[in-house]
Protein backbone atom coordinates (compact mmCIF):
# COMPACT_ATOMS: atom_id res chain seq x y z
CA UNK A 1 140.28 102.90 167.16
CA UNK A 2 140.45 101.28 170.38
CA UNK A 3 136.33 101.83 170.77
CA UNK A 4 136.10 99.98 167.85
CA UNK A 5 137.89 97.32 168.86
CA UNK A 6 136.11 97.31 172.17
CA UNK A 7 132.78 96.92 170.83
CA UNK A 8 133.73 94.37 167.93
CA UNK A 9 135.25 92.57 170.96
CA UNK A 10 132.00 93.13 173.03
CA UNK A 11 129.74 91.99 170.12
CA UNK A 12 131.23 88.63 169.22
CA UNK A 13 131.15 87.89 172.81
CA UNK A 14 127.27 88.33 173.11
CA UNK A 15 127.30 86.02 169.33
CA UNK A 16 129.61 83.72 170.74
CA UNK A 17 127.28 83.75 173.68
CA UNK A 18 124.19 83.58 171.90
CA UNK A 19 125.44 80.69 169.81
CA UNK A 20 126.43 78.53 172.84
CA UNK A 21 122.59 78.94 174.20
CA UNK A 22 120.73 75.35 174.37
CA UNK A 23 117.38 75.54 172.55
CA UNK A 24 115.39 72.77 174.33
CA UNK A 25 113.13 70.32 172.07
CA UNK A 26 110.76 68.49 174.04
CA UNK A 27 108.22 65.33 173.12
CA UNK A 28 105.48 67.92 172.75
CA UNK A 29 107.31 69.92 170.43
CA UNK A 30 108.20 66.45 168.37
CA UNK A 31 104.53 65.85 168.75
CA UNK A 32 103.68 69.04 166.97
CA UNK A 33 106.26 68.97 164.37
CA UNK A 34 104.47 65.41 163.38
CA UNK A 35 101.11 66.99 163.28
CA UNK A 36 102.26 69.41 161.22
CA UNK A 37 103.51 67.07 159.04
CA UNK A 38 100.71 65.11 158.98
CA UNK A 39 98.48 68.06 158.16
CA UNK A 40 101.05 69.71 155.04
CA UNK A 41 100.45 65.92 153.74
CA UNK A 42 96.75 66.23 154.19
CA UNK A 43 96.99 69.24 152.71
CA UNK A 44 99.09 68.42 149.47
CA UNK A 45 96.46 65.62 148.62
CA UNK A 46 94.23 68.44 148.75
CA UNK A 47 95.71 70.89 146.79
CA UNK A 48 96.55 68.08 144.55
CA UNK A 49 92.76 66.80 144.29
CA UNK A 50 91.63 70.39 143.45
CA UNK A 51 94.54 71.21 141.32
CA UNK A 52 92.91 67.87 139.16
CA UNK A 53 89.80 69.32 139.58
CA UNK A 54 90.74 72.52 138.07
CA UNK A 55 92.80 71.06 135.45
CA UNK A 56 89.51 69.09 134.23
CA UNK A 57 87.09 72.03 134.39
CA UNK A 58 89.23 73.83 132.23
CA UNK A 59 90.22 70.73 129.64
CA UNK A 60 86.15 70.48 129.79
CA UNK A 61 86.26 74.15 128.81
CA UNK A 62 88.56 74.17 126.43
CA UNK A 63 86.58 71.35 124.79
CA UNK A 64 83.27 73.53 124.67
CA UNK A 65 84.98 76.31 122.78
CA UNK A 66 86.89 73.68 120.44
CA UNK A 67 83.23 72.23 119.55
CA UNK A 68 81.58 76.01 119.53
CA UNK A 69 84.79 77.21 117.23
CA UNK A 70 84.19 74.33 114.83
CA UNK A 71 80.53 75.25 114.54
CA UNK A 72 81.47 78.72 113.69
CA UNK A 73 84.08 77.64 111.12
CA UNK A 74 81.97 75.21 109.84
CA UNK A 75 79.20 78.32 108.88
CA UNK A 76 81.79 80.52 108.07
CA UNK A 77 82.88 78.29 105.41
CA UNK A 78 79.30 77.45 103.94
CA UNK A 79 78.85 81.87 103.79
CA UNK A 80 81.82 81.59 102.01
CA UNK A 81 80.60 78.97 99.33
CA UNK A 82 77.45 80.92 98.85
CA UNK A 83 79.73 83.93 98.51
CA UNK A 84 81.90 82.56 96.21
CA UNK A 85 78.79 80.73 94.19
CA UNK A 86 77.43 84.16 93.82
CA UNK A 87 80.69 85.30 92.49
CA UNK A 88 80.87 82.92 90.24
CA UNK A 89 77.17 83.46 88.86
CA UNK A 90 78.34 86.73 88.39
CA UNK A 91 80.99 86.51 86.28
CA UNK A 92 79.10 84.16 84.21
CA UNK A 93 76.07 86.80 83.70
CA UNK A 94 78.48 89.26 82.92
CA UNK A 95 80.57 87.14 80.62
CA UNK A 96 77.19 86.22 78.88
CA UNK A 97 75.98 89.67 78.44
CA UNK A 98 79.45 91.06 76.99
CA UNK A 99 79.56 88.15 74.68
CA UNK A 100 75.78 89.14 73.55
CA UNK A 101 76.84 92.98 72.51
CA UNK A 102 79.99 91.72 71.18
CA UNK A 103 77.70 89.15 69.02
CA UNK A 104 75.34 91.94 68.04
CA UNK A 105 77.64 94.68 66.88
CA UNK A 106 79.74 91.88 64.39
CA UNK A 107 76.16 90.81 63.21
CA UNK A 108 75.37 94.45 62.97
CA UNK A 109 78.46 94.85 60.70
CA UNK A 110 78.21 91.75 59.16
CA UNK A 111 74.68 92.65 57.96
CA UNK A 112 75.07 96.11 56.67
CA UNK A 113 78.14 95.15 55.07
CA UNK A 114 76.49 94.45 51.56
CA UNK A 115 73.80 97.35 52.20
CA UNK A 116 76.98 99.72 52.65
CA UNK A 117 77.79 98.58 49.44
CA UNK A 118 74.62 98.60 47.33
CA UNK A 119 74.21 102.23 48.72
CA UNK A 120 77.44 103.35 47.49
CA UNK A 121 76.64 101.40 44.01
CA UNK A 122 73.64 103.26 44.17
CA UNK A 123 75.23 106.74 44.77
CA UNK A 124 77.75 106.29 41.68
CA UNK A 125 74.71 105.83 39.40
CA UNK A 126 72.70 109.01 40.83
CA UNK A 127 76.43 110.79 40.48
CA UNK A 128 76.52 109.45 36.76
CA UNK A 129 72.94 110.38 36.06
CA UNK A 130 72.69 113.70 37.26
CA UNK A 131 76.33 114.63 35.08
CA UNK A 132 74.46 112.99 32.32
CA UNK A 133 71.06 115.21 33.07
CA UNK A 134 73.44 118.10 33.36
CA UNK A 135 75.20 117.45 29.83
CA UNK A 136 71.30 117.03 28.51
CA UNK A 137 70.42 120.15 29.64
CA UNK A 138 72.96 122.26 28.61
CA UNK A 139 71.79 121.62 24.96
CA UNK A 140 67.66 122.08 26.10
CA UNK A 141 67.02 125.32 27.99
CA UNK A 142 63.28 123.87 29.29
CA UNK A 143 64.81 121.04 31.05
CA UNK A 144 67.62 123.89 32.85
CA UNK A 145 65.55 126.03 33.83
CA UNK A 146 63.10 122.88 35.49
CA UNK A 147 66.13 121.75 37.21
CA UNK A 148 66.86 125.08 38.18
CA UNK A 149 63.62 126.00 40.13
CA UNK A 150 63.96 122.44 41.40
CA UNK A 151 67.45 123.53 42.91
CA UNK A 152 69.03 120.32 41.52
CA UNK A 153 71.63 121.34 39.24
């Protein structure tokens, strides 16, 4: 313990020593503290003049791409109208050709509507004469047997 005490003892003397030590300044070291300075001014206008320089470059920059962007929006935007004009013809032609087949089947129906009916008109009266034919030829045996090889009754 007493070691320790020694040399704590021993080292704040060589601090307190240290610590008491004159550092001279002379003119010449004034005179160079000035220059310096003078030159970290010199300097900062410097750095300041490029640092403006830079800023400007890149502002001019950024102004190139903000024109070039707008030219690439603007033909993005007329693909998209021709896009979306060619959608729209499409749905039209598509529109116009399902209302076409719709058109034609109901005119289809429409028109054989009455022929549907004067066929089935037209099958009653065959049905009525061949019962009546068939009645007639029950009482002539000529006319059965010429319906027979004719495979109609």
């Amino acid at each position: 313990m007493k070691n320790k005490i020694l040399v704590i003892v021993l080292f704040l003397g060589f601090i307190a020593k240290a610590e008491t030590k004159a550092i001279p300044y002379t003119l010449e070291d004034r005179d160079r503290l000035l220059r310096v300075e003078e030159n970290i001014k010199t300097l900062n206008v410097r750095f300041d003049d490029l640092n403006s320089k830079i800023d400007k470059r890149f502002e001019d920059m950024i102004s190139r791409f903000d024109s070039k962007f707008d030219s690439l929006d603007s033909r993005f935007e007329s693909i998209q109208k021709q896009i979306d004009f060619s959608n729209n013809l499409m749905l039209t032609l598509i529109a116009g050709l399902l209302g076409t087949v719709i058109y034609m089947w109901w005119d289809r129906r429409a028109a054989n509507a009455p022929l549907k009916d004067a066929i089935e008109d037209e099958s009653k009266k065959t049905k009525n004469l061949i019962k009546a034919l068939k009645e007639y030829s029950d009482s002539h045996p000529e006319l059965k047997t010429i319906f027979d090889r004719a495979a109609i009754l």
